[in-house]
N, C-alpha and C. Protein backbone atom coordinates (compact mmCIF):
# COMPACT_ATOMS: atom_id res chain seq x y z
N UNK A 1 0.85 -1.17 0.00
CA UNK A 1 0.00 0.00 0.00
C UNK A 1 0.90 1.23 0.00
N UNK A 2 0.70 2.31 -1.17
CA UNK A 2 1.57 3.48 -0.79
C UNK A 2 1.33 4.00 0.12
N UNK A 3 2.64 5.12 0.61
CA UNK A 3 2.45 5.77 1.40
C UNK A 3 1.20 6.84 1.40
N UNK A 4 0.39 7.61 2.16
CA UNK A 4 -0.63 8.78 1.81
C UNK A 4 0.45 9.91 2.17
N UNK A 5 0.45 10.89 1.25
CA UNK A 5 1.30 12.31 1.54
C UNK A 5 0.48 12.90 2.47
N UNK A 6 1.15 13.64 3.45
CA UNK A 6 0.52 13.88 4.68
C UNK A 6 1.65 15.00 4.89
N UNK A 7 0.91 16.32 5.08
CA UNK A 7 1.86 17.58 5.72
C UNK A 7 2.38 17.23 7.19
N UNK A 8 3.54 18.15 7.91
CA UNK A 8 3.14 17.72 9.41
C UNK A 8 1.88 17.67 9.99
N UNK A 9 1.07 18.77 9.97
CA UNK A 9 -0.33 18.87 10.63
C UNK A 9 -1.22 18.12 10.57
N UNK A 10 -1.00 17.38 9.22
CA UNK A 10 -1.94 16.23 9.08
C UNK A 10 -1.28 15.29 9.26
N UNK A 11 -0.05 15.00 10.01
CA UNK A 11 0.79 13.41 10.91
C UNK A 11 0.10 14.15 12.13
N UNK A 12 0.47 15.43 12.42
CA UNK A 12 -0.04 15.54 14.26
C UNK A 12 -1.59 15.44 14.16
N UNK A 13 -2.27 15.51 13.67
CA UNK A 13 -3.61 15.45 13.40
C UNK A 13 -4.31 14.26 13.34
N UNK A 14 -3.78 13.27 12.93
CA UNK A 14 -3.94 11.92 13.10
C UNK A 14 -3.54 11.46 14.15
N UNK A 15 -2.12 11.56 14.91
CA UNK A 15 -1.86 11.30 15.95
C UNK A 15 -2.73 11.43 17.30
N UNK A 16 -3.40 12.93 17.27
CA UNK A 16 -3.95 13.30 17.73
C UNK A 16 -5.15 12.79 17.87
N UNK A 17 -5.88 12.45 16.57
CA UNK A 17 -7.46 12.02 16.84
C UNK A 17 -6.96 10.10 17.06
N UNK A 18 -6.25 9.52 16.84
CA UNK A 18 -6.12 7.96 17.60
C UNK A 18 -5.89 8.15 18.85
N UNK A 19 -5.32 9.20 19.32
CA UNK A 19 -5.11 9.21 20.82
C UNK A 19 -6.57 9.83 21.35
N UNK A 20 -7.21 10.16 20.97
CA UNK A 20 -8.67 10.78 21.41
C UNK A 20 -9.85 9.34 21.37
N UNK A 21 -9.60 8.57 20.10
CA UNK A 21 -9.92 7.55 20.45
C UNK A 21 -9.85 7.00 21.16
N UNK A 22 -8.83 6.46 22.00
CA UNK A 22 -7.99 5.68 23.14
C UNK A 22 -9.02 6.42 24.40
N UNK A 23 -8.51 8.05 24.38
CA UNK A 23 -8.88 8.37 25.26
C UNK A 23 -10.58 8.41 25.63
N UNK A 24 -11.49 8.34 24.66
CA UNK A 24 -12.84 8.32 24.76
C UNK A 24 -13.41 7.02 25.19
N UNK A 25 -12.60 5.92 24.74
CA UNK A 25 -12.77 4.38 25.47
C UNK A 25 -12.36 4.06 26.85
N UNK A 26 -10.95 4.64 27.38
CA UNK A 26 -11.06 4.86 28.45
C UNK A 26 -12.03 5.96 29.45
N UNK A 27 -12.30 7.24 29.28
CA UNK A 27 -13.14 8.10 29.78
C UNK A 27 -14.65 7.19 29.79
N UNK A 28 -14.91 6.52 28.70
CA UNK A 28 -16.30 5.83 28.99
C UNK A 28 -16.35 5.21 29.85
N UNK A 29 -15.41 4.18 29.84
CA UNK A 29 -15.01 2.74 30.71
C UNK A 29 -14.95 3.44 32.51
N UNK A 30 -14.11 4.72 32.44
CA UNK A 30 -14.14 5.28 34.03
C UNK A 30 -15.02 6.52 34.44
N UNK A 31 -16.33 6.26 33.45
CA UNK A 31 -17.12 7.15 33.63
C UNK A 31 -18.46 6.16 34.16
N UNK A 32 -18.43 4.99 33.38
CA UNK A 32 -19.27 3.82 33.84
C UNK A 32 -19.35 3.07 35.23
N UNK A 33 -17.91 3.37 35.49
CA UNK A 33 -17.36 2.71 36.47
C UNK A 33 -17.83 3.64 38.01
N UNK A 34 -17.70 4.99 37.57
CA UNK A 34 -17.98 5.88 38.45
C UNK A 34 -19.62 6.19 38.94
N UNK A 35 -20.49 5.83 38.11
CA UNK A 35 -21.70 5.91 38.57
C UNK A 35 -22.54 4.64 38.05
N UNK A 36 -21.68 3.36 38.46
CA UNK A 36 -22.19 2.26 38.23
C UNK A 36 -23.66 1.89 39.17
N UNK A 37 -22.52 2.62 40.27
CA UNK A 37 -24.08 2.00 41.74
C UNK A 37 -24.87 3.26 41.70
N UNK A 38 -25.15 4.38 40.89
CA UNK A 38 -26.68 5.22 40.79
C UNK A 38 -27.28 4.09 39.63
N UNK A 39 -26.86 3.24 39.20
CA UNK A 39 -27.76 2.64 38.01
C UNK A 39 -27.48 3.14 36.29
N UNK A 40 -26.72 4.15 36.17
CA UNK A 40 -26.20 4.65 34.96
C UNK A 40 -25.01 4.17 34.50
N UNK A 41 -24.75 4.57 33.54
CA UNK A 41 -23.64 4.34 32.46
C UNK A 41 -23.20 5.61 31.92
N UNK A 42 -22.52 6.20 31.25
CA UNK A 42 -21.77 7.16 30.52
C UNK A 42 -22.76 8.06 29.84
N UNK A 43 -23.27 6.50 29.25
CA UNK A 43 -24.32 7.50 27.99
C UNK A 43 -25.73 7.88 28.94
N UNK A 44 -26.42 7.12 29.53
CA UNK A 44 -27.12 7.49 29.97
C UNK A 44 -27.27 8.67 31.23
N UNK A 45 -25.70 8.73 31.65
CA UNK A 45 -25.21 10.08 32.69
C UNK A 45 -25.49 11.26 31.41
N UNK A 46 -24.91 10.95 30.04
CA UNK A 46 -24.42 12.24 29.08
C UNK A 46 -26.34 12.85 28.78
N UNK A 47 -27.26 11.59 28.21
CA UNK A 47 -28.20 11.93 28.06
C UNK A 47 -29.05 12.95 29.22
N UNK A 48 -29.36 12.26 30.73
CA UNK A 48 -29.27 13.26 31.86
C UNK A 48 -28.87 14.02 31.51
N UNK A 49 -27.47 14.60 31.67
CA UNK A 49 -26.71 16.16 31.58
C UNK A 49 -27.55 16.79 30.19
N UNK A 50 -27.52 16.22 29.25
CA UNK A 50 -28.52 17.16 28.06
C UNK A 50 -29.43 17.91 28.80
N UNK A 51 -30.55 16.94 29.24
CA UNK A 51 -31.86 17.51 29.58
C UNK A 51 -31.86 18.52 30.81
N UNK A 52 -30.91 18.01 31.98
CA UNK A 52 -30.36 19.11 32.71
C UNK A 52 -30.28 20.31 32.10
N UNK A 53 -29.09 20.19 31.16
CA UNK A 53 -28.61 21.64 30.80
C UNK A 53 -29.52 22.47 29.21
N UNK A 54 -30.76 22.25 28.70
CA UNK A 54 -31.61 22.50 28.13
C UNK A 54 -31.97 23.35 28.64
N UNK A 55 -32.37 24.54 27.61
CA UNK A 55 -32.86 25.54 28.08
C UNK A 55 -34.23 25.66 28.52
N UNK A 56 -34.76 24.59 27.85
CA UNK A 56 -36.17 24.19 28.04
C UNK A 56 -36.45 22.62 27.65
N UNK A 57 -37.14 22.52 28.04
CA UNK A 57 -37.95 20.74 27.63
C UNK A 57 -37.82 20.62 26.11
N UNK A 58 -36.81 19.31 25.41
CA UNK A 58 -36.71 19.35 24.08
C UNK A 58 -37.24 17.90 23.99
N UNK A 59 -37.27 17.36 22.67
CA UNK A 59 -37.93 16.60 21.98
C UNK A 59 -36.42 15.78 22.25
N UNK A 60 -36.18 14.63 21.97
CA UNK A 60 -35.29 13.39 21.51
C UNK A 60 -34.29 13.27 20.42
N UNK A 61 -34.97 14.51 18.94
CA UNK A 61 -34.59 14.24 18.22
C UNK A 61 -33.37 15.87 18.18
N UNK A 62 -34.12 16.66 19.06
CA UNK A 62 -33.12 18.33 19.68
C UNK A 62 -31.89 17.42 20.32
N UNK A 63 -32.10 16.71 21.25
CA UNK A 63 -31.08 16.37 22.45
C UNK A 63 -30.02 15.33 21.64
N UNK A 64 -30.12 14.76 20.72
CA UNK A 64 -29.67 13.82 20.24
C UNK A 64 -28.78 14.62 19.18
N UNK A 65 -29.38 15.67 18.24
CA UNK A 65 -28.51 16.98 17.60
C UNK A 65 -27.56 17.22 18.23
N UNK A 66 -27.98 18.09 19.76
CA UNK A 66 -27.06 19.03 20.63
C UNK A 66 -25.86 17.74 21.14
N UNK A 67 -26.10 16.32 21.15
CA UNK A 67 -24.93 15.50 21.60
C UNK A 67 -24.40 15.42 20.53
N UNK A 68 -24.70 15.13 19.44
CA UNK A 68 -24.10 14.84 18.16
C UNK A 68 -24.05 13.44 17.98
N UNK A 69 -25.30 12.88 18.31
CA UNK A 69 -25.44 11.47 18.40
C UNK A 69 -26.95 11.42 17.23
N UNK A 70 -27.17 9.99 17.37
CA UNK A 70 -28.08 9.48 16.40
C UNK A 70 -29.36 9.59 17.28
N UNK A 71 -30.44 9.57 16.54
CA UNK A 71 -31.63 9.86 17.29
C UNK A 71 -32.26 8.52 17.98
N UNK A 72 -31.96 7.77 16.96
CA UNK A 72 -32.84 6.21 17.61
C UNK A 72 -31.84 5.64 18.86
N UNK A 73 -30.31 6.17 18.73
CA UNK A 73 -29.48 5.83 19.97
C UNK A 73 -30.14 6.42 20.83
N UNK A 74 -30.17 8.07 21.03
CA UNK A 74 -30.34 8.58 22.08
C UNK A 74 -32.13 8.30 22.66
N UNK A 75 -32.96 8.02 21.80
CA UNK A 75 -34.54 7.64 21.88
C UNK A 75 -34.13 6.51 22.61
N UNK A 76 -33.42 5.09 22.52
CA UNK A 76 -33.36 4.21 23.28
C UNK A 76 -33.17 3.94 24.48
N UNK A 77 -32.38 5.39 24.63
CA UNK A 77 -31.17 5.27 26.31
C UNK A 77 -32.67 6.09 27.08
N UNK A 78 -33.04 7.40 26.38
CA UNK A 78 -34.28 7.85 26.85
C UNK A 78 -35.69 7.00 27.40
N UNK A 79 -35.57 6.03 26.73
CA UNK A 79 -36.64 4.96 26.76
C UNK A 79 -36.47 4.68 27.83
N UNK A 80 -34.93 3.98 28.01
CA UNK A 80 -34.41 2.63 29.10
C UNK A 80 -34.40 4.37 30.32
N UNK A 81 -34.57 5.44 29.99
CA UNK A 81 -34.57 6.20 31.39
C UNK A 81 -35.75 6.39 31.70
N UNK A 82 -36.64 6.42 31.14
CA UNK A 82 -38.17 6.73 31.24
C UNK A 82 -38.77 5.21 31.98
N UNK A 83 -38.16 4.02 31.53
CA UNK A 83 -38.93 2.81 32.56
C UNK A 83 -38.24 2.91 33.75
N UNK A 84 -37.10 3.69 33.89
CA UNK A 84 -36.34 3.35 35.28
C UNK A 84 -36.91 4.82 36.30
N UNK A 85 -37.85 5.58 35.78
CA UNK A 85 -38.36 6.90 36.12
C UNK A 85 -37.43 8.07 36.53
N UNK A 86 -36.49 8.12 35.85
CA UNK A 86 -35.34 9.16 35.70
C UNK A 86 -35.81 10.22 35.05
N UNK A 87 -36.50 10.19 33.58
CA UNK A 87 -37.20 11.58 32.92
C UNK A 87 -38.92 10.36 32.60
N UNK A 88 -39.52 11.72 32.35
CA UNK A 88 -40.91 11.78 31.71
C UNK A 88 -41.06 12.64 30.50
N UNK A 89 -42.21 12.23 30.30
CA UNK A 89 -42.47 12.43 28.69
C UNK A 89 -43.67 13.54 29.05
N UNK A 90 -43.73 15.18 28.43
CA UNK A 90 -44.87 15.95 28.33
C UNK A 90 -44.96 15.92 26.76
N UNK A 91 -46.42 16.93 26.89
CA UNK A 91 -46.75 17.01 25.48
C UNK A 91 -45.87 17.94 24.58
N UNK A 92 -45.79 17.85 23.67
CA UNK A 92 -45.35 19.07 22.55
C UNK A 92 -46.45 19.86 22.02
N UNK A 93 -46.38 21.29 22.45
CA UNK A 93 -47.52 21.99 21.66
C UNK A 93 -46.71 22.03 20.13
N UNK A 94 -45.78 22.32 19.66
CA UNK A 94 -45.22 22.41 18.16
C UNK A 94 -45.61 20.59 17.86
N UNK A 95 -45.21 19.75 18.17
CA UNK A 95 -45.10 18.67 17.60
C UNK A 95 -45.95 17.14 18.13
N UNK A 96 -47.00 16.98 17.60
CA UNK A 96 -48.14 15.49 18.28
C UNK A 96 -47.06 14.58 18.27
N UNK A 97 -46.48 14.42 17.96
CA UNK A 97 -46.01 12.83 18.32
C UNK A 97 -44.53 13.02 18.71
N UNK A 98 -43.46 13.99 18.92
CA UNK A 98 -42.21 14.19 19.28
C UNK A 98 -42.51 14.88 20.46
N UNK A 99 -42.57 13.61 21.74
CA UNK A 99 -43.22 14.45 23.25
C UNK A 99 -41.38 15.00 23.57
N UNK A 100 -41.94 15.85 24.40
CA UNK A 100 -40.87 16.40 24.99
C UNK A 100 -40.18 15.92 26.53
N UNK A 101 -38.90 15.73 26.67
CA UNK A 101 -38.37 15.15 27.63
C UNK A 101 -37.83 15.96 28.61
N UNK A 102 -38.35 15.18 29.72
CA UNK A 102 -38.02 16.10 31.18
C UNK A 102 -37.46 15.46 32.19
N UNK A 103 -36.84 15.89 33.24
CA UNK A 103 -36.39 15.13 34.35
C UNK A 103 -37.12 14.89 35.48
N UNK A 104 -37.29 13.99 35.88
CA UNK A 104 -38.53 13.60 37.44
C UNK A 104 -37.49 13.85 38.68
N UNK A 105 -38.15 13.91 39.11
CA UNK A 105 -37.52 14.16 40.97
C UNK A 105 -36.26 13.22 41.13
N UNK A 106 -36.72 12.05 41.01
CA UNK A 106 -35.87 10.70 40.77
C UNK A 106 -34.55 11.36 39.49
N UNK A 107 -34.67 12.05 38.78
CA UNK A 107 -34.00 11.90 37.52
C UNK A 107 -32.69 13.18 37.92
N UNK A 108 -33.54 13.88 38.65
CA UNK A 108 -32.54 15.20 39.56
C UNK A 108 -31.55 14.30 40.78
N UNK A 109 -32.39 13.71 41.38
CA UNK A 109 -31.70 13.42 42.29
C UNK A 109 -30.26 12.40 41.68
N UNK A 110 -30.68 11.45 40.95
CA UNK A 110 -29.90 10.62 40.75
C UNK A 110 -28.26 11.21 39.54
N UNK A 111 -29.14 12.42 38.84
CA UNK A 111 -27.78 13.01 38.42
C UNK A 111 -27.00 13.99 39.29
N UNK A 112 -27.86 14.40 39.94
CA UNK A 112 -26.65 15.71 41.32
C UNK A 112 -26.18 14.25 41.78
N UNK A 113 -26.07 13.06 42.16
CA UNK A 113 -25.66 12.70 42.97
C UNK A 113 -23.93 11.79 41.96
N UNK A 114 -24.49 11.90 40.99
CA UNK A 114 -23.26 11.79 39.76
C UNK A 114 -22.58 12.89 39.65
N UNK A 115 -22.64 14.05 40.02
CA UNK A 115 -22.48 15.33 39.62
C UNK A 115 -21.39 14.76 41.14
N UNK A 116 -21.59 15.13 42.24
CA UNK A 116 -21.14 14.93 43.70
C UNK A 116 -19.78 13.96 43.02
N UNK A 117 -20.34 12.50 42.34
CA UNK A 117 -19.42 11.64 42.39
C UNK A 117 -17.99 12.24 41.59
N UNK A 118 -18.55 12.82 40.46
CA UNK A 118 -17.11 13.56 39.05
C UNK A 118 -16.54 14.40 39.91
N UNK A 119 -17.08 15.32 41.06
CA UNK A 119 -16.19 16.53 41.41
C UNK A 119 -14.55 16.29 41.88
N UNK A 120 -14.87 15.09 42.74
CA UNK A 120 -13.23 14.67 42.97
C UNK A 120 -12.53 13.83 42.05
N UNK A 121 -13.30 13.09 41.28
CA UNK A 121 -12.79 12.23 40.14
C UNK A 121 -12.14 13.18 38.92
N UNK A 122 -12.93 14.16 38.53
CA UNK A 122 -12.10 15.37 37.94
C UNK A 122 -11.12 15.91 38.30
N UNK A 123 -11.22 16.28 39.69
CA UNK A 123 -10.06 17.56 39.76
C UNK A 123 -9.03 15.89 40.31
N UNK A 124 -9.23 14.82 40.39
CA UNK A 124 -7.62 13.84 40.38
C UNK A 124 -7.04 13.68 38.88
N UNK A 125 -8.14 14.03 37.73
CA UNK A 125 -7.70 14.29 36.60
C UNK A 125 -7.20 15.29 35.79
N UNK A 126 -7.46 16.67 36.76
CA UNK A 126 -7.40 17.57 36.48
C UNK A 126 -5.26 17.91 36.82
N UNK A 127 -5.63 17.25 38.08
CA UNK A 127 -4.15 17.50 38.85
C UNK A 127 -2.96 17.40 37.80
N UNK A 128 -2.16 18.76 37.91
CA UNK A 128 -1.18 18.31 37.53
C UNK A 128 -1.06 18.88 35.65
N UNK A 129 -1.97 19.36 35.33
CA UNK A 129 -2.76 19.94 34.01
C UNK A 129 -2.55 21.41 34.00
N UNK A 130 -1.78 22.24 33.02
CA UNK A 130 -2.17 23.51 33.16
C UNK A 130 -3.25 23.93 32.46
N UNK A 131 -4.22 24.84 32.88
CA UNK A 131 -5.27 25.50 32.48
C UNK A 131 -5.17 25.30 31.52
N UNK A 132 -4.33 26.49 31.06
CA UNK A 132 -3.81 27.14 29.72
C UNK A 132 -4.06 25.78 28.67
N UNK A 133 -3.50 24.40 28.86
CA UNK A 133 -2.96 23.77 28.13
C UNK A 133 -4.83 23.29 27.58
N UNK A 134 -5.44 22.73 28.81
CA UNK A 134 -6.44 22.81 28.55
C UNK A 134 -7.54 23.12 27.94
N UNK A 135 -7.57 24.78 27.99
CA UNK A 135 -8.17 25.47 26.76
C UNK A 135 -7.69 25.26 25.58
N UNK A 136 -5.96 25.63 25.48
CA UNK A 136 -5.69 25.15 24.06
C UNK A 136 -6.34 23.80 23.52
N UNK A 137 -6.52 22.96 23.98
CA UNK A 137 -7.36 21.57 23.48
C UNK A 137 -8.61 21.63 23.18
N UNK A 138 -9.53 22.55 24.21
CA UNK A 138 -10.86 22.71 23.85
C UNK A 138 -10.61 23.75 22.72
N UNK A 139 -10.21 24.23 22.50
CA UNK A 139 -10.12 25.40 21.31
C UNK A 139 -10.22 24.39 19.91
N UNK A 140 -9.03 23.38 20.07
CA UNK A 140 -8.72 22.77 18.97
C UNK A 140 -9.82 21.31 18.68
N UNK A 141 -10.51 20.50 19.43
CA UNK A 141 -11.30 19.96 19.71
C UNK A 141 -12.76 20.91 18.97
N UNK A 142 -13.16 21.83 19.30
CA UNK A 142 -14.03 22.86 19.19
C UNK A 142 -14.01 23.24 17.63
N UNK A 143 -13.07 23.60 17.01
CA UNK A 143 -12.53 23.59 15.68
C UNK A 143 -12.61 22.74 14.74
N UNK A 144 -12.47 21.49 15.40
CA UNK A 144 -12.42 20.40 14.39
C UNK A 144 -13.91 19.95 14.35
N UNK A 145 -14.55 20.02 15.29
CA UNK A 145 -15.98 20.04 14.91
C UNK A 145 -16.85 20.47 14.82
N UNK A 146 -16.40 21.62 14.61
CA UNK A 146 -17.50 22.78 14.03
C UNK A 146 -16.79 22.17 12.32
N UNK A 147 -15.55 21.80 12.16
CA UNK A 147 -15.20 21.76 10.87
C UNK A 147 -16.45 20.33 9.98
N UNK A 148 -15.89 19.47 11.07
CA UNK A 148 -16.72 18.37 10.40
C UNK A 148 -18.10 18.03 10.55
N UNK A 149 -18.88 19.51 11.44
CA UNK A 149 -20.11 19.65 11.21
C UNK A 149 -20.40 20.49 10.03
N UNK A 150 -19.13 21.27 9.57
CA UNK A 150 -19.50 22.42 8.47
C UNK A 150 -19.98 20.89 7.01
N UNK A 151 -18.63 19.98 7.22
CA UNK A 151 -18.85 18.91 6.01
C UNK A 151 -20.16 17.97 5.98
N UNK A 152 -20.37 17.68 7.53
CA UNK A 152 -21.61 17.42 7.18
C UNK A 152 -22.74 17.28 6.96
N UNK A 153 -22.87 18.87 6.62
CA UNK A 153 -23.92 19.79 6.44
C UNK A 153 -24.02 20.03 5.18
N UNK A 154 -22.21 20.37 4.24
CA UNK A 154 -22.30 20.36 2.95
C UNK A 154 -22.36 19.17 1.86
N UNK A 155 -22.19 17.51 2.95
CA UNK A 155 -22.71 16.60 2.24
C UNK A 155 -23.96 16.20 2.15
N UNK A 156 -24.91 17.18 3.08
CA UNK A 156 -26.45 16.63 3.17
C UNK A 156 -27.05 17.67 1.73
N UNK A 157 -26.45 18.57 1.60
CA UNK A 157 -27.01 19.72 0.82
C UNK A 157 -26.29 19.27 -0.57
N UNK A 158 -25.56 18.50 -0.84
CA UNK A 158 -25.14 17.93 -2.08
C UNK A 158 -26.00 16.38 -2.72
C-alpha cells in the first residue's frame, strides 16, 4: 500500500485524533465505572446532563442533535430512562407525536448525585494539568468540529 502524503499537521492530526480515540474508550469505561451503583452508564449520565442543561424541555430528536449522536441511539437510552423513572415524557404543543423530555424528581436526584461523584474524580484528573494547556485543546477539539459539522452539512445539501 503506498504511502498517503501527509503535511506535518496532518501526521499531528492523526496522531492526535487515535489518541482521542484511546482516550474516549477509556473516559467511557471510568465514567461507567464511576456511577455504576446510581444505576447509569456514561451515555445514559451524558443523556441526563442534556436535559439538565436544556434551556427548556426538548424533543429526543433536539437532544440527540445538541450531543451529536443518532436519534434512535439517544430515543433508546431515553426509553431505558423513562422505565427506570429518571425523565418523563410531556406534550409538545409544536409537535403530536415528538413528546418532549423532562427530568422527574428521581431523575434530579440521581444526576446531582453523579455530579457529587465527578467533582473529585475530575479535579484527580485535572491534577497536575495547566489550564492554559487545557483550553488550548478545547479550542482545537471545538474547531475540528464545528469543521466536520461544516462537512456534514455540505454533504447533506449535495
Amino acid at each position: 500500500m503506498p504511502d498517503a502524503k501527509r503535511t506535518p499537521a496532518g501526521n499531528a492530526l492523526t496522531d492526535l485524533i487515535l489518541d482521542l480515540f484511546r482516550l474516549s474508550s477509556r473516559m467511557l469505561t471510568s465514567g461507567d465505572r464511576l456511577v455504576a451503583d446510581l444505576g447509569l452508564t456514561s451515555a445514559r449520565w451524558q443523556i441526563l446532563g442534556a436535559v439538565v442543561t436544556a434551556e427548556r424541555p426538548q424533543p429526543v430528536a433536539w437532544l440527540a442533535r445538541d450531543l451529536g449522536a443518532s436519534r434512535q441511539n439517544v430515543q433508546r437510552i431515553v426509553n431505558d430512562l423513562h422505565r427506570e423513572g429518571l425523565v418523563a415524557f410531556e406534550a409538545n404543543p409544536h409537535h403530536q407525536r415528538a413528546q418532549l423530555v423532562v427530568l422527574t424528581d428521581k431523575g434530579r436526584q440521581t444526576f446531582d448525585a453523579a455530579v457529587h461523584l465527578q467533582a473529585p474524580w475530575i479535579e484527580n484528573l485535572a491534577d497536575g494539568l495547566l489550564v492554559e494547556d487545557i483550553n488550548t485543546t478545547h479550542r482545537v477539539m471545538t474547531a475540528l468540529r464545528k469543521k466536520l459539522e461544516g462537512n456534514d452539512e455540505a454533504e447533506e445539501q449535495a
